[in-house]
Protein backbone atom coordinates (compact mmCIF):
# COMPACT_ATOMS: atom_id res chain seq x y z
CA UNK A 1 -18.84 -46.85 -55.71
CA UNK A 2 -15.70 -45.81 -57.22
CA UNK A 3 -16.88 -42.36 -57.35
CA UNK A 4 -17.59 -42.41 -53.74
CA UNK A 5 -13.59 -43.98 -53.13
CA UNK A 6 -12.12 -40.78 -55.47
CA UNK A 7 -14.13 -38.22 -53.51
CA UNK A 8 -12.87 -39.89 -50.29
CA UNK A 9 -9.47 -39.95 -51.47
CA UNK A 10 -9.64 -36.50 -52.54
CA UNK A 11 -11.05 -35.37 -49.28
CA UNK A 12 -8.28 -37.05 -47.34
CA UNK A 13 -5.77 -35.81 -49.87
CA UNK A 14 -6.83 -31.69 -49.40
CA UNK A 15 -6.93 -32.24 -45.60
CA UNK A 16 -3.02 -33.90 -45.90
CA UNK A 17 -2.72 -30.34 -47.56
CA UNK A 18 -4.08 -28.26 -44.76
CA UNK A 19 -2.37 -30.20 -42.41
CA UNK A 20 1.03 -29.58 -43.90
CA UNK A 21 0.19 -26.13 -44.39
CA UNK A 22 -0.98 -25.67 -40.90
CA UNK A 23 2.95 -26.99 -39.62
CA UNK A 24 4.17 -25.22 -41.91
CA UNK A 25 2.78 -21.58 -40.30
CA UNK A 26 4.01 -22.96 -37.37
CA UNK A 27 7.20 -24.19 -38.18
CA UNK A 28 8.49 -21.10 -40.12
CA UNK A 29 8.24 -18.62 -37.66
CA UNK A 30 9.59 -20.57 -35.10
CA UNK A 31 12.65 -20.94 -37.06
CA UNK A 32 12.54 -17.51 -37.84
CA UNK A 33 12.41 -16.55 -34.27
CA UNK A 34 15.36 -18.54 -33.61
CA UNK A 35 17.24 -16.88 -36.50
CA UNK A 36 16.34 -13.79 -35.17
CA UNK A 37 17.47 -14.50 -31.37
CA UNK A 38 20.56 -16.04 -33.42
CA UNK A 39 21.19 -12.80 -35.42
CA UNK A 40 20.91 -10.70 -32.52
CA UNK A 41 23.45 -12.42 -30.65
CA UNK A 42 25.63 -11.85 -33.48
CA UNK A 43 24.77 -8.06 -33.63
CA UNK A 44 26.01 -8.18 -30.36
CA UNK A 45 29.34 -8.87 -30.57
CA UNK A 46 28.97 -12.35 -28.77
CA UNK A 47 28.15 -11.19 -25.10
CA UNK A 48 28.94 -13.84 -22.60
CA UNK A 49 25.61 -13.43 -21.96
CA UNK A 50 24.24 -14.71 -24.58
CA UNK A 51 26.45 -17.83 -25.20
CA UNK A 52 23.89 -20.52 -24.95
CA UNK A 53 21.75 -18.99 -27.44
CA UNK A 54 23.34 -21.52 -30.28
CA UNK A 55 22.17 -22.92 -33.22
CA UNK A 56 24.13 -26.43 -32.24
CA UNK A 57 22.44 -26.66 -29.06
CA UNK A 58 19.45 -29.28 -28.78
CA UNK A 59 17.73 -27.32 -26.41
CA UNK A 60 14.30 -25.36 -27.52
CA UNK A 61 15.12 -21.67 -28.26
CA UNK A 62 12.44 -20.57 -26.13
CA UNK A 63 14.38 -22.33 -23.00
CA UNK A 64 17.55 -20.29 -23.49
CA UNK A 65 18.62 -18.00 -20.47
CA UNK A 66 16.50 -14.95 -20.80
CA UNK A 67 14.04 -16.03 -23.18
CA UNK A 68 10.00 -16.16 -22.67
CA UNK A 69 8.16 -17.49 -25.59
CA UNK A 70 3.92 -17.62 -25.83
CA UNK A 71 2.14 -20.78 -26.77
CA UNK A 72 2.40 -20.55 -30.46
CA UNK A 73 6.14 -19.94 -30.12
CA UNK A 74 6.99 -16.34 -30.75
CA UNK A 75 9.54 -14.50 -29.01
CA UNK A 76 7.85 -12.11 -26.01
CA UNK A 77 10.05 -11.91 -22.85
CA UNK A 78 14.14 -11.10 -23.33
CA UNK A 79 15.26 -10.58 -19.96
CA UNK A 80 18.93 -10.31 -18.97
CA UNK A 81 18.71 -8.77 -15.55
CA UNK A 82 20.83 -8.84 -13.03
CA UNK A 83 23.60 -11.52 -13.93
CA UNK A 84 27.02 -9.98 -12.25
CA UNK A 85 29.36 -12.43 -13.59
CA UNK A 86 28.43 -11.83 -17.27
CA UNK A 87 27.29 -7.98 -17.56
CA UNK A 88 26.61 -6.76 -20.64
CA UNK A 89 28.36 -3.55 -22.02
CA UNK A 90 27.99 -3.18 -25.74
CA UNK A 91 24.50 -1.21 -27.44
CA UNK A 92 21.50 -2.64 -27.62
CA UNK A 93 21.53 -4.07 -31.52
CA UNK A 94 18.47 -2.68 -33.56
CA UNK A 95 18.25 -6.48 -34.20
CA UNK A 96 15.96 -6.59 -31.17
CA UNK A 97 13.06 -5.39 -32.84
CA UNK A 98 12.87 -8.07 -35.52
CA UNK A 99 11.11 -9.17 -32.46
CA UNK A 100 7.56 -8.04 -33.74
CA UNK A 101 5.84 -9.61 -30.51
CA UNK A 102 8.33 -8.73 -27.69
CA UNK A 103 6.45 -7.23 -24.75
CA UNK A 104 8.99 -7.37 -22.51
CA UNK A 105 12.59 -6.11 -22.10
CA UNK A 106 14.93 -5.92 -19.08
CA UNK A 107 18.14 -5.64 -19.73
CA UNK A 108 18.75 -3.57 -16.09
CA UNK A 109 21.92 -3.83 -13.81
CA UNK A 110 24.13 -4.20 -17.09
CA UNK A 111 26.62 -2.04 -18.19
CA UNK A 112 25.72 -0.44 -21.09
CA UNK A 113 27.54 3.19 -21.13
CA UNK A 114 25.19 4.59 -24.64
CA UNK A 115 23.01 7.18 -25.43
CA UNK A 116 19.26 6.29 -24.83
CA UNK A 117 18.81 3.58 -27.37
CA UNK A 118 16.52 4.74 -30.12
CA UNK A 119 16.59 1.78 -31.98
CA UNK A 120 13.91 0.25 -29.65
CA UNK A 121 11.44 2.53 -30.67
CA UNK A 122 10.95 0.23 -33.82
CA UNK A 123 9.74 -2.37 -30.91
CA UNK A 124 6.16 -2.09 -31.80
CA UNK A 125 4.78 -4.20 -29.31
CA UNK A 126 6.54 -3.55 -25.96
CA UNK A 127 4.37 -3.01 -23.20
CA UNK A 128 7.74 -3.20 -20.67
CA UNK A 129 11.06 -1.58 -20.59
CA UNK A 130 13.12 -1.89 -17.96
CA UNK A 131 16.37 -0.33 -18.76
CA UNK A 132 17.89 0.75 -14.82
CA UNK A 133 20.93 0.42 -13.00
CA UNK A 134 22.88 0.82 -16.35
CA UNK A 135 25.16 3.80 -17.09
CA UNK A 136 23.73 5.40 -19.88
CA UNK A 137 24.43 8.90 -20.56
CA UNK A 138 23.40 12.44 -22.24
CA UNK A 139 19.59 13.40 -22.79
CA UNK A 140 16.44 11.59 -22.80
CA UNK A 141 15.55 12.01 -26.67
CA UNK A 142 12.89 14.85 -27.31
CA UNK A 143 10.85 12.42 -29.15
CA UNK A 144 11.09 9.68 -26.51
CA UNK A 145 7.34 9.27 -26.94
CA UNK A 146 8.23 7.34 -30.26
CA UNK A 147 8.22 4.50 -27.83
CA UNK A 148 5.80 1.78 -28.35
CA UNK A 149 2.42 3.44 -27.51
CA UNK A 150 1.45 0.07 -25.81
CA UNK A 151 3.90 0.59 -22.95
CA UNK A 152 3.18 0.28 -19.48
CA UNK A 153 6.14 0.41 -17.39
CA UNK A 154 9.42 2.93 -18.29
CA UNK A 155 12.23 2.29 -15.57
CA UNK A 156 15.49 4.57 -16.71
CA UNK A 157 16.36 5.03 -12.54
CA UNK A 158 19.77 4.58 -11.63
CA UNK A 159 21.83 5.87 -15.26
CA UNK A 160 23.50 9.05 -15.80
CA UNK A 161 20.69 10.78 -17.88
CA UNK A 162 21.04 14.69 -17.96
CA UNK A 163 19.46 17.70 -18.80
CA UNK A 164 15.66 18.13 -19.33
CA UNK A 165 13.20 15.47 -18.88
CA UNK A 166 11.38 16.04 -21.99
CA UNK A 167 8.03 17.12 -22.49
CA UNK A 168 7.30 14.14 -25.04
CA UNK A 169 7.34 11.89 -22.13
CA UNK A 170 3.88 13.17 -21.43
CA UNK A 171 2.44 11.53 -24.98
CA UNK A 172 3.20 7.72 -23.41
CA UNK A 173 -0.18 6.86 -23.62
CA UNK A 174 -0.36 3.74 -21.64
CA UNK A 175 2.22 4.13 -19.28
CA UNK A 176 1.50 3.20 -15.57
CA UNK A 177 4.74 3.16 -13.84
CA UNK A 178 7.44 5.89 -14.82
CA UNK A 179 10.71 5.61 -12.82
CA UNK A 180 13.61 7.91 -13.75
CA UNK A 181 15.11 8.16 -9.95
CA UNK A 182 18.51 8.44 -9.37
CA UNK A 183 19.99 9.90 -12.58
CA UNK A 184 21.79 13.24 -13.26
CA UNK A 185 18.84 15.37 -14.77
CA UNK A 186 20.09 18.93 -13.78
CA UNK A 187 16.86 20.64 -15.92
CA UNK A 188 13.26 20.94 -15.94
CA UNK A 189 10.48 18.62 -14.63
CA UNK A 190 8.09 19.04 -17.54
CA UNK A 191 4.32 19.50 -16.48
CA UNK A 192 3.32 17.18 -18.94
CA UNK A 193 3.74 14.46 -17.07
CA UNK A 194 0.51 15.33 -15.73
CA UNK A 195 -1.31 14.23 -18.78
CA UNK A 196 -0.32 10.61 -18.08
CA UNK A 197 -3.84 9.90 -16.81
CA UNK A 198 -3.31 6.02 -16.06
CA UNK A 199 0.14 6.51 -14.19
CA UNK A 200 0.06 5.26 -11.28
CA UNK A 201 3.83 4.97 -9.42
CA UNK A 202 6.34 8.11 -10.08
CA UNK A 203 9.67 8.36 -8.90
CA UNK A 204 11.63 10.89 -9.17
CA UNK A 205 13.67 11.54 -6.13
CA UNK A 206 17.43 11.98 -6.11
CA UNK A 207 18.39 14.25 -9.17
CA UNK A 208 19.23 17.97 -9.11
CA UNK A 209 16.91 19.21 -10.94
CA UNK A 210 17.35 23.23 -11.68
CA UNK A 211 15.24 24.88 -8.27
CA UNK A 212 11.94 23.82 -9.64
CA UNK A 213 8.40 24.17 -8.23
CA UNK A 214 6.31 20.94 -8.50
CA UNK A 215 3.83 21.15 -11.35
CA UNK A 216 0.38 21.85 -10.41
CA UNK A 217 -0.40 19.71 -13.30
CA UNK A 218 0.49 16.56 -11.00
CA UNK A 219 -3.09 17.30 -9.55
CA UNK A 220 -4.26 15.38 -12.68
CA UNK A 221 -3.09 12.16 -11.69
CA UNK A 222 -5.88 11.08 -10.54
CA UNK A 223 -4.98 7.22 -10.58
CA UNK A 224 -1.84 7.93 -8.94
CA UNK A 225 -1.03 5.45 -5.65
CA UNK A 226 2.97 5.97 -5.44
CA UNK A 227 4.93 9.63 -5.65
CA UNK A 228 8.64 9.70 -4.78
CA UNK A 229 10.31 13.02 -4.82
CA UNK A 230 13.00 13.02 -2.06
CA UNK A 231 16.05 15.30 -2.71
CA UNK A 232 14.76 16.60 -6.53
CA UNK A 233 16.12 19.97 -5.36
CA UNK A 234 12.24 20.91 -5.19
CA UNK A 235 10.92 24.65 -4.13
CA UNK A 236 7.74 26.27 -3.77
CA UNK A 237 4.75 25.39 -2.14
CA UNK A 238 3.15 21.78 -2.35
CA UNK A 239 0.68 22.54 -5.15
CA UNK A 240 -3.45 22.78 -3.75
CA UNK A 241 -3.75 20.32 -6.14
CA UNK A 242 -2.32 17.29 -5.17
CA UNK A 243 -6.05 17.35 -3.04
CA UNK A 244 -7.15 15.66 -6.06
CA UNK A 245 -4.91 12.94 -6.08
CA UNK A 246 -7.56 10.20 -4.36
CA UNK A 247 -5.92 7.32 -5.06
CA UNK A 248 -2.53 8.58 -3.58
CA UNK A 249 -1.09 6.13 -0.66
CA UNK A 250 2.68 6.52 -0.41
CA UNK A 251 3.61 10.69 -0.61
CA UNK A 252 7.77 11.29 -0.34
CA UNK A 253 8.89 14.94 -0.81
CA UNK A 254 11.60 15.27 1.83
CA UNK A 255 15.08 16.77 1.67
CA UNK A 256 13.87 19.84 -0.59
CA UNK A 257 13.26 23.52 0.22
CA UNK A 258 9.57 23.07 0.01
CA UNK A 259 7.76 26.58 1.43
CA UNK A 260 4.34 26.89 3.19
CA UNK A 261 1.96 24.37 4.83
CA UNK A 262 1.11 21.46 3.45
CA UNK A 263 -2.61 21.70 1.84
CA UNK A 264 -5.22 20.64 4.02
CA UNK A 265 -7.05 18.94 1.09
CA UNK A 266 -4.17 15.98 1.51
CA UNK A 267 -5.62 15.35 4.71
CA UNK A 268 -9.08 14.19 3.45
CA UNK A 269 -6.87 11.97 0.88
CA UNK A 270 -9.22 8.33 1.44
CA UNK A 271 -6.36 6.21 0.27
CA UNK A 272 -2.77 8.11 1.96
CA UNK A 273 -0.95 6.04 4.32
CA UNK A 274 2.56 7.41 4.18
CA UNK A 275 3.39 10.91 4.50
CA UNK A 276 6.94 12.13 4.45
CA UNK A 277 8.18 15.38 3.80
CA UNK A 278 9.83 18.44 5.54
CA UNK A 279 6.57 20.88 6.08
CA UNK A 280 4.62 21.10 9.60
CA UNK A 281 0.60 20.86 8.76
CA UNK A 282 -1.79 22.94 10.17
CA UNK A 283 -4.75 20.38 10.44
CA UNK A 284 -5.63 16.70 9.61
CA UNK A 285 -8.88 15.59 9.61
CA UNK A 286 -9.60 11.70 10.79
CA UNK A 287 -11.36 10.78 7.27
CA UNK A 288 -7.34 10.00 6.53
CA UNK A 289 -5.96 6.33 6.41
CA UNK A 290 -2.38 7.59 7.18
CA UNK A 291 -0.03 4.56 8.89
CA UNK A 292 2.88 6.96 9.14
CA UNK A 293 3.73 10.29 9.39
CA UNK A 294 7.62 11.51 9.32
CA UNK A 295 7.84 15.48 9.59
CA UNK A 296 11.77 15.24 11.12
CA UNK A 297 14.66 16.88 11.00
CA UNK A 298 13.71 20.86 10.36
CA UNK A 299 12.97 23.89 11.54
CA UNK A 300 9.43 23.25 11.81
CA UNK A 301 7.41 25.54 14.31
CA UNK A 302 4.20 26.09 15.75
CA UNK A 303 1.95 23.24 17.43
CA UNK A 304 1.17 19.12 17.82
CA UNK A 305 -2.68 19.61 15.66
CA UNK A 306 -5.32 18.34 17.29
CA UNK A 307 -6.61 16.51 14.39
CA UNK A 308 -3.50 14.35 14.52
CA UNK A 309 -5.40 12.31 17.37
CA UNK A 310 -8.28 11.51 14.57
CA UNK A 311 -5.69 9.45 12.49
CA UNK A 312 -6.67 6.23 13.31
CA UNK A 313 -4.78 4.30 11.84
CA UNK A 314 -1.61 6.09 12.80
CA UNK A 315 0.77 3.62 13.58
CA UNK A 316 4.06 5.60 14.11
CA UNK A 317 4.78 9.52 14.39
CA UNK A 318 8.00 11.16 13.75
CA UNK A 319 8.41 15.03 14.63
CA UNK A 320 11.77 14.93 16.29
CA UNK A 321 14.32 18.06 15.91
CA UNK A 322 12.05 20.65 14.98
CA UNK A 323 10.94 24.06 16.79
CA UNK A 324 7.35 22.56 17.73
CA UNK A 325 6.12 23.84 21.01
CA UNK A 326 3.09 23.86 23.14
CA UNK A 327 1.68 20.19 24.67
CA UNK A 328 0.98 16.87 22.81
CA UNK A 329 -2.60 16.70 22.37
CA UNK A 330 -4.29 14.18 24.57
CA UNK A 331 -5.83 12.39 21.59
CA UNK A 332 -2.49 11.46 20.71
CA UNK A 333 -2.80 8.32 23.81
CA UNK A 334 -6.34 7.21 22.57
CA UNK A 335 -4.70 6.53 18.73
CA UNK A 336 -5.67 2.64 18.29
CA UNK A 337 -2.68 1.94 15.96
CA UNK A 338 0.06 3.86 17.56
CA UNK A 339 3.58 2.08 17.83
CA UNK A 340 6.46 4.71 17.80
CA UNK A 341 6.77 8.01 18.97
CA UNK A 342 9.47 10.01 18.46
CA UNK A 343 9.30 13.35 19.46
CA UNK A 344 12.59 14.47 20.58
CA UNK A 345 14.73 17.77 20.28
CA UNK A 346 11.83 19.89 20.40
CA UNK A 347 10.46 22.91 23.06
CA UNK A 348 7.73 20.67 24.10
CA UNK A 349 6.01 21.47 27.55
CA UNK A 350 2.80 20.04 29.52
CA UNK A 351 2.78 16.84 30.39
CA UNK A 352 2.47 13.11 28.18
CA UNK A 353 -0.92 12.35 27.06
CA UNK A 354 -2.47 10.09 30.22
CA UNK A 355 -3.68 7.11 28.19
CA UNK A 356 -0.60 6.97 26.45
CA UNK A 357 -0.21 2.79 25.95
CA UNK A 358 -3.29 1.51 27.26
CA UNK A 359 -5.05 2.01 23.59
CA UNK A 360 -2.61 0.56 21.19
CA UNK A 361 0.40 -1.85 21.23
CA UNK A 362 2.85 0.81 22.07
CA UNK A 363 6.46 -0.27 21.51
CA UNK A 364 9.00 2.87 22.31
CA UNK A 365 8.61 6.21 23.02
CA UNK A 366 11.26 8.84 22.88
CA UNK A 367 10.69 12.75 24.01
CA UNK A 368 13.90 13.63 25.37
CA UNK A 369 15.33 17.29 24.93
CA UNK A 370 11.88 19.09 25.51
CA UNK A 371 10.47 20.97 29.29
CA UNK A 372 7.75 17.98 29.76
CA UNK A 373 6.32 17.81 33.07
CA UNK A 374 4.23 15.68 35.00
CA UNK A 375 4.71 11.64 35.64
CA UNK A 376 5.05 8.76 33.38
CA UNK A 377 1.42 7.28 32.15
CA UNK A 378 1.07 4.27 34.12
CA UNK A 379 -0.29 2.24 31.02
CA UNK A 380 3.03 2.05 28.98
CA UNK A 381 3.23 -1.73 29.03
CA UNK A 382 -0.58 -2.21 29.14
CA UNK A 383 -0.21 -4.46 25.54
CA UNK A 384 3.14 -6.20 26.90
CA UNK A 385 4.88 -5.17 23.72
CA UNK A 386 6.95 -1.92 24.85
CA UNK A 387 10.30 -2.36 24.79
CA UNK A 388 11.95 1.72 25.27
CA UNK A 389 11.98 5.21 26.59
CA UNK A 390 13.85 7.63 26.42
CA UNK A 391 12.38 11.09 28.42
CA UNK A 392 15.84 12.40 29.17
CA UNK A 393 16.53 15.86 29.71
CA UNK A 394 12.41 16.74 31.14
CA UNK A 395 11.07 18.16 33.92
CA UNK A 396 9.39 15.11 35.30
CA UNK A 397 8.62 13.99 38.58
CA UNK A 398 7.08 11.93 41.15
CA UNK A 399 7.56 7.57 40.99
CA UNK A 400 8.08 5.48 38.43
CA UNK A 401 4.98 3.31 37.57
CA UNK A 402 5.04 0.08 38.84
CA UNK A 403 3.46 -0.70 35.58
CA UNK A 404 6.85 -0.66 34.17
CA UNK A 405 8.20 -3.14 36.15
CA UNK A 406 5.58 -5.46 34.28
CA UNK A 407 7.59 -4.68 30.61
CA UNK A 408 9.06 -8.36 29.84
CA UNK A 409 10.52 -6.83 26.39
CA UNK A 410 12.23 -3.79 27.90
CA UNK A 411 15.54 -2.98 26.68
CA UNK A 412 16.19 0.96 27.19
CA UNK A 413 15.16 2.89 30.08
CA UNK A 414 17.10 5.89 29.74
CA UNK A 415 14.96 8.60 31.97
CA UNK A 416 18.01 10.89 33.71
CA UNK A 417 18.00 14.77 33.96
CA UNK A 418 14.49 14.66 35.45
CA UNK A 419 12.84 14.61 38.92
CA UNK A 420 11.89 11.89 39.68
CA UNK A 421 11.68 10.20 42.87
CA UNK A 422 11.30 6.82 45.07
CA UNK A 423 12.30 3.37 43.85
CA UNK A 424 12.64 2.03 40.64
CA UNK A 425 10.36 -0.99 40.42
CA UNK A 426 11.83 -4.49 41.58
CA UNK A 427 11.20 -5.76 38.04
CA UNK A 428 12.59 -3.75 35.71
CA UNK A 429 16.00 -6.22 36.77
CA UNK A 430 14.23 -8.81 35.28
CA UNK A 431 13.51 -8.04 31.67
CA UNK A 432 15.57 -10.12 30.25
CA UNK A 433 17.08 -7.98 26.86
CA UNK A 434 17.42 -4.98 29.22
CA UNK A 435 20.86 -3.14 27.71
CA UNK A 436 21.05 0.19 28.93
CA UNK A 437 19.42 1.75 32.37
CA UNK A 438 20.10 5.78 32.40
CA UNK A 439 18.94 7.35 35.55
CA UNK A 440 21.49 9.51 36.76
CA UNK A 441 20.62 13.29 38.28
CA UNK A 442 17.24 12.15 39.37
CA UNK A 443 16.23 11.72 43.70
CA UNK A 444 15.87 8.07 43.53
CA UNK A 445 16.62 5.64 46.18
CA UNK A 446 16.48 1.90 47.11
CA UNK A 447 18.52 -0.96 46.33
CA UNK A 448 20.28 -2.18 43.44
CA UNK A 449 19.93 -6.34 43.14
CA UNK A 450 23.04 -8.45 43.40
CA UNK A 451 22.62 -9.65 40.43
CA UNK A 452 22.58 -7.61 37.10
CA UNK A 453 20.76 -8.61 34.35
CA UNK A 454 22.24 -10.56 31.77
CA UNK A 455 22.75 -8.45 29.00
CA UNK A 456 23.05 -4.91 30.61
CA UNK A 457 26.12 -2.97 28.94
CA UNK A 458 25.44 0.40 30.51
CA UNK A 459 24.47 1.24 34.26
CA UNK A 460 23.97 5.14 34.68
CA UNK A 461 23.05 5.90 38.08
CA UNK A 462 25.19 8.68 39.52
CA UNK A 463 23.54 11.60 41.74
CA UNK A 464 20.80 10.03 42.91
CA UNK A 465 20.06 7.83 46.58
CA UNK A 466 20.50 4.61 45.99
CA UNK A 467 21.66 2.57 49.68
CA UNK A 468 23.13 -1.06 49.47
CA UNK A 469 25.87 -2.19 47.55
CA UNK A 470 26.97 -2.75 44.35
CA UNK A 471 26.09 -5.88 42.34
CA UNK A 472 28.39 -8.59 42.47
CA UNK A 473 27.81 -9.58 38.79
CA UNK A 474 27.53 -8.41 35.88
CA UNK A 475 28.58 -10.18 32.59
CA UNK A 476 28.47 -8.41 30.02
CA UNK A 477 27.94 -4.55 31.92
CA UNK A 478 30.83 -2.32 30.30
CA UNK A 479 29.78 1.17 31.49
CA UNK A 480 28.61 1.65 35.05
CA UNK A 481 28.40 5.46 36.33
CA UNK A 482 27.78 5.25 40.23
CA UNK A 483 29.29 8.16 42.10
CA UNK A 484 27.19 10.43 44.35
CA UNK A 485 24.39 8.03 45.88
CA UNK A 486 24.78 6.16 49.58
CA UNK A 487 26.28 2.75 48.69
CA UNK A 488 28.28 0.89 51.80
CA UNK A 489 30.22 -1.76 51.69
């Protein structure tokens, strides 16, 4: 029996020794994780930021501002984003790696005026470095890819980086979103990028690059959903490649000297909804899931394609202040999805597609500056949604639809320097956010009501017919443009 109470005793005794031990290995790196958050707050020089991380303070280190712990207590999340009133401007202390399970650092919209900061390549475990909005300065280190090789996300956008990007960046095995937008880089864009085969968002827009040509390499980025290269001082053609880019949704090249057409392969992209740059295609084919399309603002010539009325899913269509002649392709009325259409400043001629509105929940339409001819589709306000157009400066004719006189929502009917005859429906005066009615130099006649509409600022009517007299109200009305019609009274 007693032999049975020692070994009892004994067993109880070892297990009081593996408990012990077992708070033990969890006691001494949490207080090693708080000496370490301690130290680097130290190595800091006392940032304001930082001044709750203290040792008298009863509150669990893992609570303090900017710190993210996991369940067994070890230090993964330092963020110190975003806090105006207590920026931080001194270097990053190498202190920061002591760290050994930190997966994530943002230490973005400071104001931290260093070199790139080296030191954190010793942060073995990051996965997540957001470093933007800062004011660092000089090169990107040729051996950036030092970095940890766990890291998914690398956001320098917004500094004052210069030079090169280097071709090291291209060795980040893991990384999946690479933003380095908005800095100074006045070099090359290496092609290595392209071997990044999980990336999936780039941004590079907004640096002036040396006249570069997009690397055909890109084509290799296969997993690639976001590309951002607006005003990256870009030349060239778009590279055939990008065709391969299947996953692409969101494509942004505008503001560069781009040359040619852009590949027709991008048009049998499965996943590319957003399409903006400064090139005029030659085809699309209806396979595409584009939502909008924005070729503004050049010197674009040629023709509307076709194929444009296969998008279906085209919700709005920008191709104002080009060269573009010839008609808008009839397809363009049956689109399911379209909203906006903006085709303005052009040498358009022929007359608006006929179904234009009764397909799709048209909102505003705006061809002005082009030798259109014809009549107004009676179906603008089929989906009681449209709210504008603006034809100005056309060679159309005949009535307006009474169909317009239906559009609760209108607020800007600006249709002068046309031809266009007869009345203007009764109640167009009673849409009830109706701003601005432009009609002069037309033939059209009838009465104006004696009341205005609440909110109209701007009444052009001048060299047309109109009989009657003018409105006795009008609130809020502070240009009105009258002369030449056949008002008594």
């Amino acid at each position: 029996m007693a032999a049975e109470i020692r070994g009892a005793s004994l067993f109880l005794f070892y297990l009081f020794l593996c408990l012990a031990s077992l708070v033990a290995s969890q006691t001494l790196p949490n207080n090693d994780q708080k000496r370490i958050l301690l130290q680097i707050k130290r190595d800091w020089g006392g940032e304001p930021a930082l001044d709750s991380w203290n040792v008298d303070t009863s509150t669990n280190y893992c609570h303090w501002p900017g710190v993210g712990c996991a369940a067994d207590g070890s230090v993964v999340n330092i963020t110190l984003s975003n806090q105006t009133w207590t920026r931080i401007t001194r270097p990053i202390p190498a202190s920061l790696c002591d760290l050994k399970n930190l997966t994530h650092l943002d230490l973005s919209y400071q104001r931290i005026h260093t070199r790139f900061p080296t030191s954190l390549y010793n942060c073995s475990s990051l996965q997540y470095l957001d470093l933007k909005q800062n004011g660092f300065v000089g090169a990107i280190p040729a051996d950036i890819d030092r970095l940890s090789p766990r890291l998914t996300l690398l956001d320098l956008s917004g500094n004052n980086f210069t030079g090169d990007i280097p071709p090291s960046i291209g060795r980040l095995p893991a990384i999946q979103t690479l933003w380095l937008y908005a800095n100074l880089f006045n070099g090359s864009i290496p092609a290595e990028i392209g071997n990044l085969s999980r990336l999936q968002q780039l941004g590079l827009a907004y640096n002036s690059f040396a006249p570069v040509r997009i690397p055909s390499e890109f084509g290799n980025l296969t997993k690639l959903t976001f590309l951002w290269m607006t005003r990256a001082n870009l030349q060239g053609e778009i590279p055939a490649s990008f065709a391969q880019l299947t996953g692409l949704t969101h494509l942004d090249l505008t503001q560069n000297s781009l040359t040619g057409a852009i590949p027709a392969g991008i048009w049998s992209l499965p996943n590319l909804q957003y399409l903006t740059t400064y090139l005029i295609p030659s085809s699309s084919t209806g396979r595409s899931g584009l939502i909008e399309i924005d070729l503004s603002m050049n010197q674009l010539t040629g023709s509307i394609p076709d194929d444009f009325g296969k998008l279906k899913n085209l919700s709005l269509l920008y191709l104002y202040y080009n060269r573009i002649s010839g008609g808008i392709p009839a397809s363009i009325g049956k689109l399911p999805s379209l909203s906006t259409l903006r085709l303005f400043s052009n040498g358009l001629t022929g007359v608006l597609p006929p179904e234009l509105g009764k397909n799709s929940p048209l909102i505003d339409i705006e061809v002005d500056d082009n030798m259109i001819s014809g009549e107004l589709p009676d179906g603008l306000c089929d989906r009681g949604v449209f709210n504008s157009i603006v034809v100005f400066n056309n060679n159309l004719k005949g009535r307006i639809p009474p169909s317009l006189g239906k559009c609760s929502k209108l607020n800007n009917f600006q249709i002068h320097n046309n031809r266009f005859s007869g009345q203007l429906p009764d109640g167009i005066w009673s849409a009830a956010n109706l701003t601005t009615v432009m009609v002069s130099n037309n033939t059209l006649s009838g009465t104006l009501p004696e009341k205005l509409p609440l909110n109209l600022t701007r009444l052009e009517i001048e060299n047309n017919r109109f009989t009657g007299s003018i409105p006795s109200s009008a609130d809020r009305l502070q240009v009105l443009l009258g002369s030449n019609n056949m008002f008594s009274g």
